[in-house]
C-alpha atoms as a PDB file:
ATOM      1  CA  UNK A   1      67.469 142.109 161.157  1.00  0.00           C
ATOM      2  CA  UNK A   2      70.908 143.002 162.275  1.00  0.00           C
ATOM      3  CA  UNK A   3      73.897 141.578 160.090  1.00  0.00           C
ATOM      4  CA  UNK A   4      75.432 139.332 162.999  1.00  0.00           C
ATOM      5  CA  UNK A   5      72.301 137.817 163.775  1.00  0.00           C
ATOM      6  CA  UNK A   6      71.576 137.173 159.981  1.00  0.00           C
ATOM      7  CA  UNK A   7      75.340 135.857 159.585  1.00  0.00           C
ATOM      8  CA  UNK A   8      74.992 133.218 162.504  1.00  0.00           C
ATOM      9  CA  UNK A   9      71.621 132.013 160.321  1.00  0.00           C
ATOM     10  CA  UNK A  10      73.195 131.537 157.710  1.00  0.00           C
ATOM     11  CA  UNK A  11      75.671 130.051 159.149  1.00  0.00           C
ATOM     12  CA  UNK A  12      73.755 127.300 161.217  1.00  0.00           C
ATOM     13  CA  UNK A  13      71.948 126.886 157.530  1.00  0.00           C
ATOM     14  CA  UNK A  14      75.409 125.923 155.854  1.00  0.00           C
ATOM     15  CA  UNK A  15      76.127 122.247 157.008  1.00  0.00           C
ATOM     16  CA  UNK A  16      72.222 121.605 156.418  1.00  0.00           C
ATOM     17  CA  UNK A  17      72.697 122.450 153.122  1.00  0.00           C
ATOM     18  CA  UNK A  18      75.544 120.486 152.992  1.00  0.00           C
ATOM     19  CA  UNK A  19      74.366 117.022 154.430  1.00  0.00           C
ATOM     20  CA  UNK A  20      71.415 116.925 151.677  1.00  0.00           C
ATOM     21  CA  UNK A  21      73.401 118.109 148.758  1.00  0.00           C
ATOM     22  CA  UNK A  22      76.326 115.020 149.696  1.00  0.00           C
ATOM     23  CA  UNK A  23      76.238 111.922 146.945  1.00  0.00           C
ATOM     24  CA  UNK A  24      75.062 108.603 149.038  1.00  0.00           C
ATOM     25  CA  UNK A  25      78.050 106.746 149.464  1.00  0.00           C
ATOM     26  CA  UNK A  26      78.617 103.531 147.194  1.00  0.00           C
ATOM     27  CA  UNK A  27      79.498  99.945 148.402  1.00  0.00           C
ATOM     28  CA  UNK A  28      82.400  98.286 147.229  1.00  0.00           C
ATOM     29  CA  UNK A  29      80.760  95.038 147.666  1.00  0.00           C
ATOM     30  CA  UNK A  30      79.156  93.830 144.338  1.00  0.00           C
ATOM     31  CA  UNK A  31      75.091  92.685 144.774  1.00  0.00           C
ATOM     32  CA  UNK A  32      76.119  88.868 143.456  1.00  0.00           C
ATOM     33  CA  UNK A  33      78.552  89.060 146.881  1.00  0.00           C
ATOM     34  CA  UNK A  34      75.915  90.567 149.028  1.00  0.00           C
ATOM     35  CA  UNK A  35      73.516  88.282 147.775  1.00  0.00           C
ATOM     36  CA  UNK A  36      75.491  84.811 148.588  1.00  0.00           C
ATOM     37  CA  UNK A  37      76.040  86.479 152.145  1.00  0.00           C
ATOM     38  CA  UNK A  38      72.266  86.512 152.383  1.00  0.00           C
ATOM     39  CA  UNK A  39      72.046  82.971 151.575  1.00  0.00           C
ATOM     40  CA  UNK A  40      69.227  81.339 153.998  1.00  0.00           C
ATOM     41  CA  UNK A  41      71.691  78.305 153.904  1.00  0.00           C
ATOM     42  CA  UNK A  42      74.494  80.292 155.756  1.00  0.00           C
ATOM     43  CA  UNK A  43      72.252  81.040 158.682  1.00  0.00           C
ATOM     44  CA  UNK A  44      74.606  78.627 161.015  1.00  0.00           C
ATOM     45  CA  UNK A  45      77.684  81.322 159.514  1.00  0.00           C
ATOM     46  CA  UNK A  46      76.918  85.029 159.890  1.00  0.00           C
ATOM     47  CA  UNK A  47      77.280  85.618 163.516  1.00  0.00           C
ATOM     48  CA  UNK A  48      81.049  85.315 162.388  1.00  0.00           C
ATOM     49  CA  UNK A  49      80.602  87.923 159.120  1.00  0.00           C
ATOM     50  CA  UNK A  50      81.336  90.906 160.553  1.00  0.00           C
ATOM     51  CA  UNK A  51      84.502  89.723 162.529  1.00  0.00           C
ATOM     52  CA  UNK A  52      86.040  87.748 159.700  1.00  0.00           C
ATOM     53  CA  UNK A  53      85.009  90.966 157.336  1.00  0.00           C
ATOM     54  CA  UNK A  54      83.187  88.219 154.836  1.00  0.00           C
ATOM     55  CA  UNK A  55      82.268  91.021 152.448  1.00  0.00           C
ATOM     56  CA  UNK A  56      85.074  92.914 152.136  1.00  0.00           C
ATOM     57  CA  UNK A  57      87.392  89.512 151.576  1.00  0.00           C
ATOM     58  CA  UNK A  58      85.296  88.175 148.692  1.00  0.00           C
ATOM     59  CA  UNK A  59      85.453  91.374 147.183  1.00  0.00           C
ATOM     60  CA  UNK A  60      89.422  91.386 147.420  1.00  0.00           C
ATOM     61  CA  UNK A  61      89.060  88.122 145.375  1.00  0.00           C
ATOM     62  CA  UNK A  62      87.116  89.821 142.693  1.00  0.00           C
ATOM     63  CA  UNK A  63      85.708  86.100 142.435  1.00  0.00           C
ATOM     64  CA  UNK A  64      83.246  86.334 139.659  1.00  0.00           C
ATOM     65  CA  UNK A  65      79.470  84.729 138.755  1.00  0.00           C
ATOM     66  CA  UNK A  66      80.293  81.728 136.276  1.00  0.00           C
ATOM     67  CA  UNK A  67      84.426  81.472 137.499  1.00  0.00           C
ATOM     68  CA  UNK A  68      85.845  78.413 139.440  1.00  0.00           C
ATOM     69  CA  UNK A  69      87.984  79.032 142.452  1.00  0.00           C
ATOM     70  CA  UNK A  70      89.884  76.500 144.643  1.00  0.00           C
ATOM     71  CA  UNK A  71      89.085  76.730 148.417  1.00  0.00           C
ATOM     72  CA  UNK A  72      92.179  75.295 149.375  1.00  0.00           C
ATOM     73  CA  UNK A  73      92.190  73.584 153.280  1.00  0.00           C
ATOM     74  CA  UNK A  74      88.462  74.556 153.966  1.00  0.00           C
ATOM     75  CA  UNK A  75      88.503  73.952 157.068  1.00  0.00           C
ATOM     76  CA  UNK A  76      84.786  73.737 158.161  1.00  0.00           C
ATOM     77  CA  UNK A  77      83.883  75.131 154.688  1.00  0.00           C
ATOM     78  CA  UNK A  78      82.703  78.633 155.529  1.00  0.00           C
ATOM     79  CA  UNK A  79      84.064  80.386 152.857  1.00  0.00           C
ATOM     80  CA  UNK A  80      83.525  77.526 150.885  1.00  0.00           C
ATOM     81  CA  UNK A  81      79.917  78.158 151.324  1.00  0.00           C
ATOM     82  CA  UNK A  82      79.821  81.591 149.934  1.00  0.00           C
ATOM     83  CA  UNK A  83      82.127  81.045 147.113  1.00  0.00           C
ATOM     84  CA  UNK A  84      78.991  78.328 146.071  1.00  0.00           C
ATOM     85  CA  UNK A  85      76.890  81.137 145.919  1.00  0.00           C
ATOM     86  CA  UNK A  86      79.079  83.773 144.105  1.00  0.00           C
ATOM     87  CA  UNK A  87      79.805  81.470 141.247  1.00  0.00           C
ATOM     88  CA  UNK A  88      76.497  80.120 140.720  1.00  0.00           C
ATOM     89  CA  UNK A  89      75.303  77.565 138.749  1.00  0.00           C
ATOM     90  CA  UNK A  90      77.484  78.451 135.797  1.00  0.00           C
ATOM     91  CA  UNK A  91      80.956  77.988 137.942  1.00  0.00           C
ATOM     92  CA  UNK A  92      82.571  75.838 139.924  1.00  0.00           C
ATOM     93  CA  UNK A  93      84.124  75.557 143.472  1.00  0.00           C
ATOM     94  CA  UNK A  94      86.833  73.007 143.951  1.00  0.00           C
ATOM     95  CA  UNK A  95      87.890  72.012 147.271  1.00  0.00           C
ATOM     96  CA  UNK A  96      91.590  70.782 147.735  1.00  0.00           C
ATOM     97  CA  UNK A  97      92.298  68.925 150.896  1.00  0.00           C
ATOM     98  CA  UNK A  98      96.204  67.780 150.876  1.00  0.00           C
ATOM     99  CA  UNK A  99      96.386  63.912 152.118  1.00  0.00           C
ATOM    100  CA  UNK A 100      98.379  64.870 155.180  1.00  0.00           C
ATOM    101  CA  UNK A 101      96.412  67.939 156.119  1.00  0.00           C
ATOM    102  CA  UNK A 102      93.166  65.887 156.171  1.00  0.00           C
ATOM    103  CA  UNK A 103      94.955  63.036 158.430  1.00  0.00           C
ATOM    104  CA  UNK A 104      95.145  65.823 160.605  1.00  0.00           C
ATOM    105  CA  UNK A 105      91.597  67.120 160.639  1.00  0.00           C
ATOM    106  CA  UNK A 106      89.151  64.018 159.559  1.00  0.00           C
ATOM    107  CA  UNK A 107      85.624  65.531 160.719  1.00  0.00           C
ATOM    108  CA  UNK A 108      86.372  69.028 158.653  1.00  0.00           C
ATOM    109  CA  UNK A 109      87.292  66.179 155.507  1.00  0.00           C
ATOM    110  CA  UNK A 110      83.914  64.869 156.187  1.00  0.00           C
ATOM    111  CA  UNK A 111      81.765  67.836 156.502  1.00  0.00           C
ATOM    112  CA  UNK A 112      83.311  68.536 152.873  1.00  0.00           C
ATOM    113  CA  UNK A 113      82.064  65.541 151.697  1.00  0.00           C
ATOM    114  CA  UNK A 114      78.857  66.384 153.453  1.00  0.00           C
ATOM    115  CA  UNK A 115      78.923  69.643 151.975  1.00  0.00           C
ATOM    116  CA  UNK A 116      79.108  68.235 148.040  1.00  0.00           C
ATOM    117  CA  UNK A 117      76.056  65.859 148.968  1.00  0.00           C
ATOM    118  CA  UNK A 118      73.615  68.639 149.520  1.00  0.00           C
ATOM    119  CA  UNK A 119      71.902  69.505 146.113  1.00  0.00           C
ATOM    120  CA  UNK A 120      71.999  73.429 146.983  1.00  0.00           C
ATOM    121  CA  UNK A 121      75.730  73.189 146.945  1.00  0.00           C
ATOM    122  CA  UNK A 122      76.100  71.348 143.350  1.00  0.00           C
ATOM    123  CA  UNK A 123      78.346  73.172 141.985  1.00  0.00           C
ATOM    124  CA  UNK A 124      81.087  71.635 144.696  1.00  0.00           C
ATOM    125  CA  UNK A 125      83.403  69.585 144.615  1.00  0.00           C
ATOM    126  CA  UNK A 126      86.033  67.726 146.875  1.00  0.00           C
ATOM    127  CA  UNK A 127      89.515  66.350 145.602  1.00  0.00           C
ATOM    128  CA  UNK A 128      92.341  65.058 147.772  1.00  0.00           C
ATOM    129  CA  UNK A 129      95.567  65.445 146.493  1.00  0.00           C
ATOM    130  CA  UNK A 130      99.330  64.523 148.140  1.00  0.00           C
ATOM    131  CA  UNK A 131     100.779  67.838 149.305  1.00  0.00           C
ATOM    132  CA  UNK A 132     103.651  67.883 147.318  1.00  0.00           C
ATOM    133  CA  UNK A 133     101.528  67.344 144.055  1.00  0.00           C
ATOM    134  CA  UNK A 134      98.605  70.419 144.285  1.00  0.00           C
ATOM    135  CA  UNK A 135      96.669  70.161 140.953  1.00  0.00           C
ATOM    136  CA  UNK A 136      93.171  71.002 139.375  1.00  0.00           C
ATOM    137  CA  UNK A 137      90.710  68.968 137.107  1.00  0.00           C
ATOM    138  CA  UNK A 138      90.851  72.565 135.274  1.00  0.00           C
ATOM    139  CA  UNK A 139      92.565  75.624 134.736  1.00  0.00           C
ATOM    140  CA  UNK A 140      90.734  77.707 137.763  1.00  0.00           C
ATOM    141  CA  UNK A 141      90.266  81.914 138.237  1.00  0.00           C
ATOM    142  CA  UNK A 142      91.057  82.052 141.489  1.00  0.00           C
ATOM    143  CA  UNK A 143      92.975  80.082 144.087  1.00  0.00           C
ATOM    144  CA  UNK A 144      92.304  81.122 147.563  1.00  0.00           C
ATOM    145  CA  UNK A 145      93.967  79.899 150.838  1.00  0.00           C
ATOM    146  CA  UNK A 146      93.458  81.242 154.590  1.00  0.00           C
ATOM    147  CA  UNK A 147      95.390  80.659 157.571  1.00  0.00           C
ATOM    148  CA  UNK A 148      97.631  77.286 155.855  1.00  0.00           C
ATOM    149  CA  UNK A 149     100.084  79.028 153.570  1.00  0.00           C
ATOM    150  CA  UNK A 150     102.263  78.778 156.709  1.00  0.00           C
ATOM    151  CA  UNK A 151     101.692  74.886 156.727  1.00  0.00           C
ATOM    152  CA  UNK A 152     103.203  73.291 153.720  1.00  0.00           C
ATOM    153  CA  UNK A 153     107.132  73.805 154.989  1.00  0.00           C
ATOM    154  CA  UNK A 154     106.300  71.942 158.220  1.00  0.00           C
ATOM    155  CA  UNK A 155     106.878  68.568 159.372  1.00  0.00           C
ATOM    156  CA  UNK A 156     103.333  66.992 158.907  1.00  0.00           C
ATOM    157  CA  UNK A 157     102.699  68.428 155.674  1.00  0.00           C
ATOM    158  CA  UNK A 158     106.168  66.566 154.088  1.00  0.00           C
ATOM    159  CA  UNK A 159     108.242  69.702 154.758  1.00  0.00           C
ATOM    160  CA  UNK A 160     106.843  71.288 150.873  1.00  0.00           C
ATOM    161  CA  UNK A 161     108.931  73.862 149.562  1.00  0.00           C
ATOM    162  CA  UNK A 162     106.668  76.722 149.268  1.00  0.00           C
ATOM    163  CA  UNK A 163     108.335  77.833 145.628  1.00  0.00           C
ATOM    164  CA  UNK A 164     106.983  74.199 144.553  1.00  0.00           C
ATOM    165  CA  UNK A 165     104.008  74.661 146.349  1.00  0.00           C
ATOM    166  CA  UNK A 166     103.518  78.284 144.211  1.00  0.00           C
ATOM    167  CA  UNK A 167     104.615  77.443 140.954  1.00  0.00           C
ATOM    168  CA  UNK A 168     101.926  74.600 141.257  1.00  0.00           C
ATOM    169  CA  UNK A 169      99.190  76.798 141.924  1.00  0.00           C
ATOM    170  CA  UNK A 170     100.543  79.238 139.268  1.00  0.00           C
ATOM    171  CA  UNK A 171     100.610  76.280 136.673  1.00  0.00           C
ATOM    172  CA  UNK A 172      96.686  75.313 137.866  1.00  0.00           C
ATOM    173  CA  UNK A 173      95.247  79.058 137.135  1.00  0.00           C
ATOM    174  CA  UNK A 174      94.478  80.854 133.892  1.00  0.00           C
ATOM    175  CA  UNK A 175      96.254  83.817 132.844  1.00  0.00           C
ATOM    176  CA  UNK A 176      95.143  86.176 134.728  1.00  0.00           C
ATOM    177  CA  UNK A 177      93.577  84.192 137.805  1.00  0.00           C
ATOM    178  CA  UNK A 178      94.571  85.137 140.943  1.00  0.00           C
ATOM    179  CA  UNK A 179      95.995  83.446 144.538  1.00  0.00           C
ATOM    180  CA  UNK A 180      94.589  85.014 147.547  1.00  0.00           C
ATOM    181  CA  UNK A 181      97.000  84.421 150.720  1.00  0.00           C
ATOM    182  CA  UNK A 182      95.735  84.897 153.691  1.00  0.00           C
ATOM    183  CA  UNK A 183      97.547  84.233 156.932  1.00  0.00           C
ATOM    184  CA  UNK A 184      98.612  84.860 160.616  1.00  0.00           C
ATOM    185  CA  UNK A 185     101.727  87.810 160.712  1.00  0.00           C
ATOM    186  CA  UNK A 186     105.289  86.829 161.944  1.00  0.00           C
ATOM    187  CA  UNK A 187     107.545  88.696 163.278  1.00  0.00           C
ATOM    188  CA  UNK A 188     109.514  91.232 160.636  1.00  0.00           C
ATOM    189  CA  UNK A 189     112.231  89.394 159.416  1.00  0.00           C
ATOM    190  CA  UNK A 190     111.042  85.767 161.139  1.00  0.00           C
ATOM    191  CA  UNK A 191     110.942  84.017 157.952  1.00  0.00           C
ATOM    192  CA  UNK A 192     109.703  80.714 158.273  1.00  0.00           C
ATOM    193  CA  UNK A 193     110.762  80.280 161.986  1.00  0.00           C
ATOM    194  CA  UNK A 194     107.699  80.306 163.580  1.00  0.00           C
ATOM    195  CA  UNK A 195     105.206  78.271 160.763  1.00  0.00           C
ATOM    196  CA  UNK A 196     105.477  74.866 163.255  1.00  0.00           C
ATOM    197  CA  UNK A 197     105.282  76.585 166.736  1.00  0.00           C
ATOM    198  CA  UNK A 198     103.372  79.750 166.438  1.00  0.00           C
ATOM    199  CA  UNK A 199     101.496  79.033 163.143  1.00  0.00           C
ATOM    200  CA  UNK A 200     102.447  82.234 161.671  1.00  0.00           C
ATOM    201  CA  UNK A 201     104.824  83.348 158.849  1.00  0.00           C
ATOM    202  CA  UNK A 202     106.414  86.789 158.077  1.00  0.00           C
ATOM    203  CA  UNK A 203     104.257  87.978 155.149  1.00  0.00           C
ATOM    204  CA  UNK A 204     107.968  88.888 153.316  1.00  0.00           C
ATOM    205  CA  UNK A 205     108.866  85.886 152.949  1.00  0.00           C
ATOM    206  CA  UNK A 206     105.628  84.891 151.499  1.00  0.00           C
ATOM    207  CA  UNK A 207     105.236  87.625 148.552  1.00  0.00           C
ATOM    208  CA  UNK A 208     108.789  86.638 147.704  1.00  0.00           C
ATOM    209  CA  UNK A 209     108.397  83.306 147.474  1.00  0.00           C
ATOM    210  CA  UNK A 210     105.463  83.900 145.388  1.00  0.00           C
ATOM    211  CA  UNK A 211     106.609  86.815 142.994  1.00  0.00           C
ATOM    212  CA  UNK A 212     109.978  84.447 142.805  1.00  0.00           C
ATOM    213  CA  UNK A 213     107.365  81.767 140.294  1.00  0.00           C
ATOM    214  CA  UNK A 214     106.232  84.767 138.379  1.00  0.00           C
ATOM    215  CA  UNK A 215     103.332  85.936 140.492  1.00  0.00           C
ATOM    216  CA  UNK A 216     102.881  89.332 140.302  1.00  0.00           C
ATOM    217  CA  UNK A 217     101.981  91.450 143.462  1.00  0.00           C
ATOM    218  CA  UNK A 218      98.422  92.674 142.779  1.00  0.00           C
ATOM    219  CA  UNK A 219      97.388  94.687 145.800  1.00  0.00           C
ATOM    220  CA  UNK A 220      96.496  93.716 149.383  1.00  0.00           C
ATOM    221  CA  UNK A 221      93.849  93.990 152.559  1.00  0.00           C
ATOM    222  CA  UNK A 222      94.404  95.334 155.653  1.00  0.00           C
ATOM    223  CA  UNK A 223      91.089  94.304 157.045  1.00  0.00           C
ATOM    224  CA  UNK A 224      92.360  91.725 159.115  1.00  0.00           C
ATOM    225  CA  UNK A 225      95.052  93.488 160.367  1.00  0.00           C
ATOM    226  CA  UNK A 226      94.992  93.931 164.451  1.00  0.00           C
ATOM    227  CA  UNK A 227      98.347  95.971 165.933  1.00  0.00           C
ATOM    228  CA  UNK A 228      97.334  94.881 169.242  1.00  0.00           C
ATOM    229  CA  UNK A 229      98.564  91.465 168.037  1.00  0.00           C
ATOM    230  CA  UNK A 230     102.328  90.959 169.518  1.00  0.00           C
ATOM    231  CA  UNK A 231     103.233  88.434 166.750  1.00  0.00           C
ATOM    232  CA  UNK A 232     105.088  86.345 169.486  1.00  0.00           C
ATOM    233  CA  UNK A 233     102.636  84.033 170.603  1.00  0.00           C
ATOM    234  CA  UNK A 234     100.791  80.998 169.309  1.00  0.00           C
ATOM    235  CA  UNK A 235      97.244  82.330 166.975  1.00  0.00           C
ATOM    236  CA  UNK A 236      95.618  79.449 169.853  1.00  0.00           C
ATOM    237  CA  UNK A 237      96.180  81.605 172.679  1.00  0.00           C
ATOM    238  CA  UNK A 238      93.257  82.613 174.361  1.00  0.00           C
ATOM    239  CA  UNK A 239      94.670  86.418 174.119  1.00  0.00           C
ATOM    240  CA  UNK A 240      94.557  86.641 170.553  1.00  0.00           C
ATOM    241  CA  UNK A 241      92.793  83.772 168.791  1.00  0.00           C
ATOM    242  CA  UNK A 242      90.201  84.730 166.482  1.00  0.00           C
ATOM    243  CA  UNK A 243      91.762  88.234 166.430  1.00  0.00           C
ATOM    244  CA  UNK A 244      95.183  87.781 165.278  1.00  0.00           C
ATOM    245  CA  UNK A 245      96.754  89.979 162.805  1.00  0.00           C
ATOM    246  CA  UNK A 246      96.554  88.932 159.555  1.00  0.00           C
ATOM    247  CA  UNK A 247      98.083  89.751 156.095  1.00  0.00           C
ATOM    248  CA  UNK A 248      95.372  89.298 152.761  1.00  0.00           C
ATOM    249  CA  UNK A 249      97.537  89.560 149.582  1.00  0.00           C
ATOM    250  CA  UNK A 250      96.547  88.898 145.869  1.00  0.00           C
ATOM    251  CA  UNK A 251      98.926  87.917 143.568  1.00  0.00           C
ATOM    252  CA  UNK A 252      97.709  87.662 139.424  1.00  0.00           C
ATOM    253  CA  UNK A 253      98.844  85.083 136.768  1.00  0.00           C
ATOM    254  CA  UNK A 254     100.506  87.405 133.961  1.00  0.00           C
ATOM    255  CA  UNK A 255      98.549  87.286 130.696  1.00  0.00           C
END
C-alpha cells in the first residue's frame, strides 16, 4: 500500500476513534428535578417546559428534597407545581399572594386555593399577606419570585420600597437560603421608570437594592435572555410577549 493512501486511512479512522473514546456528557439537572418535571399531574404544563427552560431554572434554585421555598405571586401556579414535587413530602411550599396583588388577579388566588385542596399537592400551602408586611410561618431555603419584583414600587401594590420589600425576605430565610429574581429587562440605566408602564425594571437597580440589605450576589442565568428584545415596549405586546428578555439572579443569606 502506498504511504498517501495509507495516511488518508488513517486519517478518515481518526475522528472515529475519537467520537467512541468521548465521556457521555452529564446533565446539570439533578434526577429529583427531572423527576417532578415528569410528574403525570403536570401534563396540562409541559408544552410550556422547553420555552420557559423549566429544568434549567429549578436547577439555578438549587431547591432541595425536604427544603421549603416561597413561590411568591404564583400566578397560575406552574412553578408552584414543580416546586411540590422537588421538595417532597418532607418539605414545604408556601405560596405568598400580597392582598393587593390578588385584588388584581382573583381566579389565579383561587386556583391556589384549588391547588392546596388536591391531596397530591399536600405539602402546599396558601397565605395572604399585606404587601408592605411579606412574612413566613417559618424560616424558608429559598424565596423565589418571577416576573413581579418590578411590581411592589407601583401604584396598586402601595408604592413598597423594594429595600423594605428585600430586607423582609432576607429576615424570612435561613442563613444561607437564597432569593431567586426573575424578571422582564429595562433599559440600562432605566431604573424604576418603566415598572408601571412597561412592566420591566433595569436588573441594576435590582441587585443593588438587594445586595444594599446584605444579600450577597450568588451567580445568575442567562437562559431567559432574548437580544432580539428592544426593552422599550410593554412584555404584553404581541411582538415580544412570552419571549421577552429576562434577567434570573440568585442572591444567598450570609451564614
Amino acid at each position: 500500500m502506498r504511504p498517501t493512501v495509507l495516511a488518508v486511512l488513517v486519517a478518515l479512522a481518526l475522528p472515529v476513534a475519537t467520537a467512541v473514546a468521548a465521556p457521555p456528557m452529564k446533565s446539570n439537572v439533578p434526577a429529583y428535578v427531572t423527576a417532578a418535571i415528569n410528574d403525570p399531574a403536570r401534563k396540562n404544563d409541559v408544552g410550556d417546559d422547553d420555552r420557559r427552560k423549566l429544568a434549567d431554572l429549578m436547577a439555578f434554585t438549587e431547591l432541595k428534597p425536604g427544603q421549603s421555598v416561597v413561590d411568591l405571586i404564583p400566578g397560575s401556579g406552574y412553578f408552584t407545581r414543580v416546586f411540590s414535587g422537588i421538595v417532597g413530602p418532607q418539605g414545604h411550599v408556601y405560596v405568598v399572594w400580597p392582598n393587593e396583588y390578588a385584588a388584581e388577579s382573583k381566579s389565579d388566588v383561587q386556583a391556589s386555593k384549588a391547588l392546596v385542596a388536591d391531596p397530591h399537592y399536600a405539602n402546599v400551602a396558601v397565605f395572604m399577606v399585606p404587601a408592605k408586611e411579606f412574612k413566613t410561618p417559618d424560616k424558608v431555603d429559598v424565596v423565589f419570585t418571577s416576573q413581579n419584583y418590578h411590581d411592589y414600587p407601583d401604584k396598586f401594590m402601595g408604592n413598597v420600597d423594594p429595600t423594605v420589600f428585600d430586607k423582609q425576605v432576607f429576615d424570612s430565610l435561613k442563613p444561607g437560603g437564597l432569593f431567586v429574581v426573575i424578571d422582564h429587562v429595562a433599559e440600562t440605566g432605566s431604573g424604576m421608570r418603566d415598572t408601571d408602564t412597561l412592566h420591566r425594571i433595569d436588573p441594576a437597580i435590582v441587585k443593588k437594592q438587594v445586595e444594599s440589605v446584605g444579600f450577597k450576589f450568588d451567580g445568575e442565568s442567562d437562559v431567559l435572555r432574548n437580544p432580539a428584545d428592544p426593552h422599550n415596549i410593554k412584555v404584553f405586546d404581541k411582538a415580544i410577549r412570552g419571549h421577552t428578555d429576562q434577567f434570573v439572579y440568585r442572591f444567598r443569606k450570609p451564614g
